[in-house]
Protein backbone atom coordinates (compact mmCIF):
# COMPACT_ATOMS: atom_id res chain seq x y z
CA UNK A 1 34.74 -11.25 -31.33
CA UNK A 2 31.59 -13.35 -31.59
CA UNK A 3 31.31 -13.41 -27.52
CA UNK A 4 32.03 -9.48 -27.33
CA UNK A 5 29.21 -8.87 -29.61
CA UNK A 6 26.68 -10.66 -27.03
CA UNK A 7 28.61 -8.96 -24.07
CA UNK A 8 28.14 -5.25 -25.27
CA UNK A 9 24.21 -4.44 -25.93
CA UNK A 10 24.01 -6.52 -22.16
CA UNK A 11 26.74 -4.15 -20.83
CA UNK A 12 25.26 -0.36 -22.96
CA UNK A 13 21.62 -1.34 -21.83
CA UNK A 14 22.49 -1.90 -18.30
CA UNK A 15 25.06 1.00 -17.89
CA UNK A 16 22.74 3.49 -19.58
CA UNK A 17 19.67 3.10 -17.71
CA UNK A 18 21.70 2.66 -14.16
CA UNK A 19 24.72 5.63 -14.53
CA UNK A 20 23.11 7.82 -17.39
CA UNK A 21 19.21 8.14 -16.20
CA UNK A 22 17.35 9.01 -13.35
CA UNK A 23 14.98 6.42 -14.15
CA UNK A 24 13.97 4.11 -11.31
CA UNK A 25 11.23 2.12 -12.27
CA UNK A 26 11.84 -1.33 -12.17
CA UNK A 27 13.79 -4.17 -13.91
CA UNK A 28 11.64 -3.90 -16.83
CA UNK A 29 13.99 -1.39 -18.13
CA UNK A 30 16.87 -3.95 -18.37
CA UNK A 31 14.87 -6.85 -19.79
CA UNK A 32 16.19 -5.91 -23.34
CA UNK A 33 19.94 -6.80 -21.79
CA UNK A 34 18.79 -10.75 -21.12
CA UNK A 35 18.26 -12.73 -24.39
CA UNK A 36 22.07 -11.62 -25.06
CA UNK A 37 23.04 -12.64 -21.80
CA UNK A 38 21.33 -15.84 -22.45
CA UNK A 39 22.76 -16.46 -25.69
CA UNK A 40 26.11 -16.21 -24.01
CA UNK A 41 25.66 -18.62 -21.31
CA UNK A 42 24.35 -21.26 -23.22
CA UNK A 43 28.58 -21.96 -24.61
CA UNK A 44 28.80 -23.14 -21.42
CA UNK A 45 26.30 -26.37 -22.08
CA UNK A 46 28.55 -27.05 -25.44
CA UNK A 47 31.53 -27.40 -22.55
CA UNK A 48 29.20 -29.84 -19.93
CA UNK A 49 28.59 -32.46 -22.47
CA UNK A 50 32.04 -32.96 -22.84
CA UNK A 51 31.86 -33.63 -19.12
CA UNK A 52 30.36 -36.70 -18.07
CA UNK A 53 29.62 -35.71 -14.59
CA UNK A 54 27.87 -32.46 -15.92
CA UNK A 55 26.16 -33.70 -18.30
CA UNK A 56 23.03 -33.49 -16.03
CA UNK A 57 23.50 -30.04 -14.44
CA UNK A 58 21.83 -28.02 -17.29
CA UNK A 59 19.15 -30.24 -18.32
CA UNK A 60 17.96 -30.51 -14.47
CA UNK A 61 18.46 -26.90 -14.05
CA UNK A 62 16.44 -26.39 -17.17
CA UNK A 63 13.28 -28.66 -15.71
CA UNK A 64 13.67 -26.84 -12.45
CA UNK A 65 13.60 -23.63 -13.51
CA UNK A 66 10.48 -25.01 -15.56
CA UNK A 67 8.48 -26.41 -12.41
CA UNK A 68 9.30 -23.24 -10.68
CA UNK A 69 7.46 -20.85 -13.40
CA UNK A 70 4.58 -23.60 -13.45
CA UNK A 71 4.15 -23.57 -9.91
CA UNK A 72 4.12 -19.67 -9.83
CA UNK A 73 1.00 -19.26 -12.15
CA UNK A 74 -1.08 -17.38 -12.19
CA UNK A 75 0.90 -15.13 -10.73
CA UNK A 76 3.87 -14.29 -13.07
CA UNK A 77 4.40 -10.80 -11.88
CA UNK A 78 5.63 -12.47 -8.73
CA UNK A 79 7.70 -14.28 -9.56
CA UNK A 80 11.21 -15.00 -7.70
CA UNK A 81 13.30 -17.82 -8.03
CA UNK A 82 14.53 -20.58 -5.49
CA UNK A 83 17.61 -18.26 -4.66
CA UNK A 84 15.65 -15.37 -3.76
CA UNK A 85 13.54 -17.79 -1.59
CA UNK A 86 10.61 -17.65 -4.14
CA UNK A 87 7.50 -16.07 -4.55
CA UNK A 88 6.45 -15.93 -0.82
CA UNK A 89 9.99 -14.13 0.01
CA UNK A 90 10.38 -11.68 -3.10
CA UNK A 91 8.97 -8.64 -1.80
CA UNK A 92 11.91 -8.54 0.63
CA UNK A 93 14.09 -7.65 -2.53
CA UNK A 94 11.95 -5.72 -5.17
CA UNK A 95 8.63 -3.89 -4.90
CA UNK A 96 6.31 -1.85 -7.09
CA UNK A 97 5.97 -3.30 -10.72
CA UNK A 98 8.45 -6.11 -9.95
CA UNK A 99 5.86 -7.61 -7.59
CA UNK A 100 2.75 -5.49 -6.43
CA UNK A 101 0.56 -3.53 -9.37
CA UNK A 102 -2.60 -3.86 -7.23
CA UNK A 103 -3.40 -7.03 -9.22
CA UNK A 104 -4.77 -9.29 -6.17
CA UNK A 105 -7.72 -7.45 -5.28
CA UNK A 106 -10.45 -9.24 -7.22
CA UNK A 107 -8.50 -12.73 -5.86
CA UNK A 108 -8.53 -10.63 -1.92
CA UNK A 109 -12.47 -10.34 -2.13
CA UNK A 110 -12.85 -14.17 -3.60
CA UNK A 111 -11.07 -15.40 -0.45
CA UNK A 112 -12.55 -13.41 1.97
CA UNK A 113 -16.17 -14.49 0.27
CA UNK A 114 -14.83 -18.05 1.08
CA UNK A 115 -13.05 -17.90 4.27
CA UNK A 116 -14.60 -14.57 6.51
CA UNK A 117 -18.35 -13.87 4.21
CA UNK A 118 -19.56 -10.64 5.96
CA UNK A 119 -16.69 -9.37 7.68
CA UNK A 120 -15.13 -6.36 7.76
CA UNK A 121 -11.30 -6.32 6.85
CA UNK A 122 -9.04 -3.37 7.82
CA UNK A 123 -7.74 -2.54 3.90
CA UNK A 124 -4.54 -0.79 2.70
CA UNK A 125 -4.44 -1.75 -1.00
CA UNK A 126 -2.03 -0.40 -3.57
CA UNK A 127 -3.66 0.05 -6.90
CA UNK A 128 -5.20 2.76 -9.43
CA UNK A 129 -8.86 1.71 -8.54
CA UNK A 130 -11.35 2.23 -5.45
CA UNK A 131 -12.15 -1.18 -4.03
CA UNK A 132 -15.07 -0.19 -3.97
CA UNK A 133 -15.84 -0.42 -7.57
CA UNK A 134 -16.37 -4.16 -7.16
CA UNK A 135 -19.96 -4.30 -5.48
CA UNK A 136 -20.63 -3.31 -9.12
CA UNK A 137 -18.83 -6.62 -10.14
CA UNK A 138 -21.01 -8.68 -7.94
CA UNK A 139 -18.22 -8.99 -5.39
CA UNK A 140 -18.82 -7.35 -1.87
CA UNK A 141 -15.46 -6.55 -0.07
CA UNK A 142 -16.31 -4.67 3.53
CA UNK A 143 -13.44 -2.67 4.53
CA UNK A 144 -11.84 0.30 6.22
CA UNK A 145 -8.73 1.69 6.16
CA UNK A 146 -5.96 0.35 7.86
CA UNK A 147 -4.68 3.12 10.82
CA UNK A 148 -2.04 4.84 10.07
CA UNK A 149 1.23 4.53 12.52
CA UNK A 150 0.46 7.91 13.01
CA UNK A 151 -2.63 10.38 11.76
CA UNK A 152 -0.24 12.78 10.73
CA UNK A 153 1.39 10.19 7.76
CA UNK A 154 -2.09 10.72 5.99
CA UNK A 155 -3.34 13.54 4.51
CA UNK A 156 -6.38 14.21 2.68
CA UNK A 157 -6.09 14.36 -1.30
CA UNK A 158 -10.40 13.92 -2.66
CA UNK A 159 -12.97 13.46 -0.46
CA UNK A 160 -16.41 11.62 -1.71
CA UNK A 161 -19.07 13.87 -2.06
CA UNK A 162 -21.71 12.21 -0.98
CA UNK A 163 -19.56 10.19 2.02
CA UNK A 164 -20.31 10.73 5.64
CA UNK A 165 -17.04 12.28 6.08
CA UNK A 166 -17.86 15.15 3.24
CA UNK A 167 -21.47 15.66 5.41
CA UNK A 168 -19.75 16.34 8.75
CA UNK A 169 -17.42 18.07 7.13
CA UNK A 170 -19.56 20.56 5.49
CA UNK A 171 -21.26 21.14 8.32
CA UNK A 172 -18.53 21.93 10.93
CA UNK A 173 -17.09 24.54 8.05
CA UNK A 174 -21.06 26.10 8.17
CA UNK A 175 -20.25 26.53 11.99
CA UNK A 176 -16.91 27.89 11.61
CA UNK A 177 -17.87 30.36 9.11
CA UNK A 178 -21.21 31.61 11.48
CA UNK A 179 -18.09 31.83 14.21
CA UNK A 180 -19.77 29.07 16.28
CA UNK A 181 -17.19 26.59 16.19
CA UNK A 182 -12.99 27.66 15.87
CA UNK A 183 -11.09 27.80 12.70
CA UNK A 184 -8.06 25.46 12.50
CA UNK A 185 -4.55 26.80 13.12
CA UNK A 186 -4.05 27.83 9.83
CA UNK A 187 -7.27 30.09 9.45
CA UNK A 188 -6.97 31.68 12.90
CA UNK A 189 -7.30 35.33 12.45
CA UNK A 190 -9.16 35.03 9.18
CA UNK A 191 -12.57 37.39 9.11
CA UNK A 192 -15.45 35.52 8.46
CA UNK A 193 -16.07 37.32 4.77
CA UNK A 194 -12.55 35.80 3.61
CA UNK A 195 -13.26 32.41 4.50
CA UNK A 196 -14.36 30.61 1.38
CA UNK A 197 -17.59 29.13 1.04
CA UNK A 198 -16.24 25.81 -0.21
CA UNK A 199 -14.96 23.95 2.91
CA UNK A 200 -10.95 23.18 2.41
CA UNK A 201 -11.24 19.60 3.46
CA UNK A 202 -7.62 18.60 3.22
CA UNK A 203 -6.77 21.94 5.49
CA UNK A 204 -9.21 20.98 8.15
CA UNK A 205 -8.38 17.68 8.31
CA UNK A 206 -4.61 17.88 8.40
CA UNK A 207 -5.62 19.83 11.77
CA UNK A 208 -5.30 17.11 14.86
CA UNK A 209 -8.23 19.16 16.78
CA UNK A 210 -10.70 18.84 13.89
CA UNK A 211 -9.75 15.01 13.37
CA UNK A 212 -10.78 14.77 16.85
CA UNK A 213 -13.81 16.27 16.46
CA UNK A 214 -14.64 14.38 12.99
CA UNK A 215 -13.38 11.30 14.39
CA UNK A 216 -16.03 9.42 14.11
CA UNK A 217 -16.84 9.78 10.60
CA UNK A 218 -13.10 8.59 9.70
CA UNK A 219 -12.84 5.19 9.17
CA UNK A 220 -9.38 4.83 10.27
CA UNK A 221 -9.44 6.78 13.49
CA UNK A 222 -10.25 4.06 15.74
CA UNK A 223 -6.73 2.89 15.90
CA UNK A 224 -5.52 -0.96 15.87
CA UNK A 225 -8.44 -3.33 16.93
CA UNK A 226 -8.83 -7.23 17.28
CA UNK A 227 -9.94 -8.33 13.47
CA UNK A 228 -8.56 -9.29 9.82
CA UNK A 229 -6.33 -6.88 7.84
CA UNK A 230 -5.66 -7.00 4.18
CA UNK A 231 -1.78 -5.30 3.33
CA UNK A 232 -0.40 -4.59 0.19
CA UNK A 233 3.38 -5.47 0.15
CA UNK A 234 4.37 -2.17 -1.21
CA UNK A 235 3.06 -0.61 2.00
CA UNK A 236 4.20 -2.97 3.95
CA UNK A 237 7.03 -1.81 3.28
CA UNK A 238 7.06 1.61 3.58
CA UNK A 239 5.92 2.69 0.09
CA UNK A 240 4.48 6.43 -0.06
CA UNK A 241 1.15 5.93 -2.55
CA UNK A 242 -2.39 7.38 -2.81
CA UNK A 243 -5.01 5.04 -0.65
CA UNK A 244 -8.86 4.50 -0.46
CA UNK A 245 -10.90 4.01 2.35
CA UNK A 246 -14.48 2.75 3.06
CA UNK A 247 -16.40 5.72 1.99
CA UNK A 248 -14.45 6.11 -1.44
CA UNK A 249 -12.17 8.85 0.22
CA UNK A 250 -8.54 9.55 -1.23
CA UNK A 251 -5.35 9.68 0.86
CA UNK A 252 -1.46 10.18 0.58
CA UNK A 253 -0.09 7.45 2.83
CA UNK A 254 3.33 8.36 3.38
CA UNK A 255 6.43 6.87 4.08
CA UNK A 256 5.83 3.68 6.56
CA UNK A 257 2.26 4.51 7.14
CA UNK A 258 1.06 1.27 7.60
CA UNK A 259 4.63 -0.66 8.06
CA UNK A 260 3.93 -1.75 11.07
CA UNK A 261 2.54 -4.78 10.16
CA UNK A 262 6.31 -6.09 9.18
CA UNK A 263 6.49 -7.63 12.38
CA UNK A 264 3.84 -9.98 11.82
CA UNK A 265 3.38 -13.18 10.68
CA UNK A 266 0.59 -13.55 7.80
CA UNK A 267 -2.33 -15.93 7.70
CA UNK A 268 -2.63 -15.81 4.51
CA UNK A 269 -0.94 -14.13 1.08
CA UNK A 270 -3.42 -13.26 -1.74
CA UNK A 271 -1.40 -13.76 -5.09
CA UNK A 272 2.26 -12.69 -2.97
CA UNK A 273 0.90 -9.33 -3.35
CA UNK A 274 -1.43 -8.78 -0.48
CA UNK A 275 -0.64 -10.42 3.16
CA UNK A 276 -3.41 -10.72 5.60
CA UNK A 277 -2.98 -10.60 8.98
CA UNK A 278 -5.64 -11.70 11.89
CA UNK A 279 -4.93 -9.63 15.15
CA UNK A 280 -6.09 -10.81 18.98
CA UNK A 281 -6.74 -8.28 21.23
CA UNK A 282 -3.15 -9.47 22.87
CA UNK A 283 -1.56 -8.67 19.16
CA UNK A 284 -3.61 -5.29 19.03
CA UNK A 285 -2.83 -4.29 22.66
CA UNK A 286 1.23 -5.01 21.58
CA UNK A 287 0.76 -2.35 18.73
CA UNK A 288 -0.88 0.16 20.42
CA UNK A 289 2.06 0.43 22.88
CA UNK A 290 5.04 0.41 20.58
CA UNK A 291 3.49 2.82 18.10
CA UNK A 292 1.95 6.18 18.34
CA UNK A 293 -1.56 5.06 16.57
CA UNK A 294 -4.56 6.91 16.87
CA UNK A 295 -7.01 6.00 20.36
CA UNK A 296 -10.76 5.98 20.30
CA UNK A 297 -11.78 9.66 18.42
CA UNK A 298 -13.24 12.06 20.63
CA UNK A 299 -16.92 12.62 20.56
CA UNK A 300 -18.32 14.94 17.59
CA UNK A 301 -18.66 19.12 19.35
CA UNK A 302 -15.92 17.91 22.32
CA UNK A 303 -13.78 20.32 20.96
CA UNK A 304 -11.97 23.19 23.47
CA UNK A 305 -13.47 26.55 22.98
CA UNK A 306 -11.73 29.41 20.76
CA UNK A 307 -10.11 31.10 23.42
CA UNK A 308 -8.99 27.51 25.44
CA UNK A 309 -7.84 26.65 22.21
CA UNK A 310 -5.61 29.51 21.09
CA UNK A 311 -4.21 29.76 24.22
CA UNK A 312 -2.86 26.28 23.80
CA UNK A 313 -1.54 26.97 20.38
């Protein structure tokens, strides 16, 4: 009776968050199951003293279980034990707040201070904050974004007023409106008095003819080149998420934006959460021809005229 008691709560927590929720959020949820769990395994150590030759199982598993949480810190969140291959290996098996909370990115811009000062790093970091923020911390951390597998697995959620993008964007909508450049696609046919007098940024840019023409004031439309990049494992995997680039601008990333980088082996890992990568031009010239990623942007104004263009379309 004793034993069922410890084997129930274990048994209601973890059936009623798995069959009886739509919650999917992490093992957090099923932490309350594990001190009962615990309780109930530890009868077995009453049973290995009796047992000479096991005598020493539980006290060495104890110590190495020990060393392996020592040897971890800092970086708790990350942690993964022996079985799962540790730390290095655990974001093959969980993600999101079971290993990557954007929690690196102050130790990310200490490294690169120490090991590359100065240079640029390609950037797709999970986390709630612009990297930006920490020039204000005394920390500089030059970076763009990382290039999508594909423009069209970004789209445009805020753009930074006072960014370079925002500028040129403003701009080309003046010379739409005057009827001196074309509307995208999805304004074609619009008079000139409906058009609003706000420019939709995330419209025009989810338009592959205007990317073209803004090209150059998007930091990620250069495609793969030789240099360091700076992964968060969530997107390394796949993981859809919101995602800054060098001007402060906000995009959806969506599923496998930026997973192309699986394939590679890491220089480095910044706290297990953020694997950086150093590409040749021979490990550049490899991804441009398996994946679709953006080429060099086309020169601001070389875009087709109206009538070329909607006879395309």
């Amino acid at each position: 009776a004793t034993e069922l008691m410890l084997l129930v709560p274990p048994v209601v927590v973890v059936g009623g968050v798995s069959l009886f929720t739509e919650i999917n959020l992490g093992l957090r949820y099923v932490l309350p199951a594990l001190p009962f769990i615990f309780l109930w395994i530890a009868r077995l150590g009453r049973a290995s003293w009796r047992r000479p030759g096991l005598a020493w199982f539980i006290p060495a598993a104890l110590v190495w279980n020990l060393v392996s949480v020592v040897r971890v810190h800092p970086h708790e969140l990350a942690y993964f034990n022996a079985l799962a291959g540790g730390p290095e290996n655990g974001h093959r098996f969980l993600l999101d707040s079971n290993l990557d909370w954007g929690q690196d990115l102050h130790r990310l811009a200490h490294w690169l201070e120490h090991t590359h000062p100065g240079e640029s790093v390609g950037l797709a970091y999970f986390g709630g904050i612009d990297p930006g923020i920490l020039h204000s911390q005394g920390l500089e951390l030059p970076f763009r974004l990382v290039s999508p597998a594909h423009p069209d697995l970004v789209t445009l959620l805020e753009l930074a007023p006072t960014g370079r993008l925002a500028q040129r964007v403003d701009a080309l909508w003046a010379e739409m409106r005057a009827g001196r450049e074309p509307l995208p696609r999805a304004l074609v046919g619009r008079a000139p008095s409906r058009l609003p007098a706000r420019a939709p940024a995330a419209l025009l840019l989810a338009d592959p003819e205007v990317r073209a023409a803004l090209g150059d004031a998007i930091d990620w439309a250069g495609g793969v080149s030789p240099g360091l990049y700076a992964v968060s494992a969530n997107f390394l995997h796949g993981y859809p998420y919101r995602v800054r680039d060098g001007e402060g601008n906000l995009w959806r990333a969506a599923h496998g934006a930026f997973a192309y980088f699986a394939g590679l082996e890491p220089v480095a890992r910044i706290g297990y959460s953020i694997l950086v990568y150093e590409l040749s031009e021979a490990d550049a010239a490899r991804l441009r021809q398996k994946m679709p990623l953006p080429r060099d942007p086309a020169p601001a104004g070389r875009r087709p005229p109206p009538r070329a263009r909607r006879a395309a379309g």
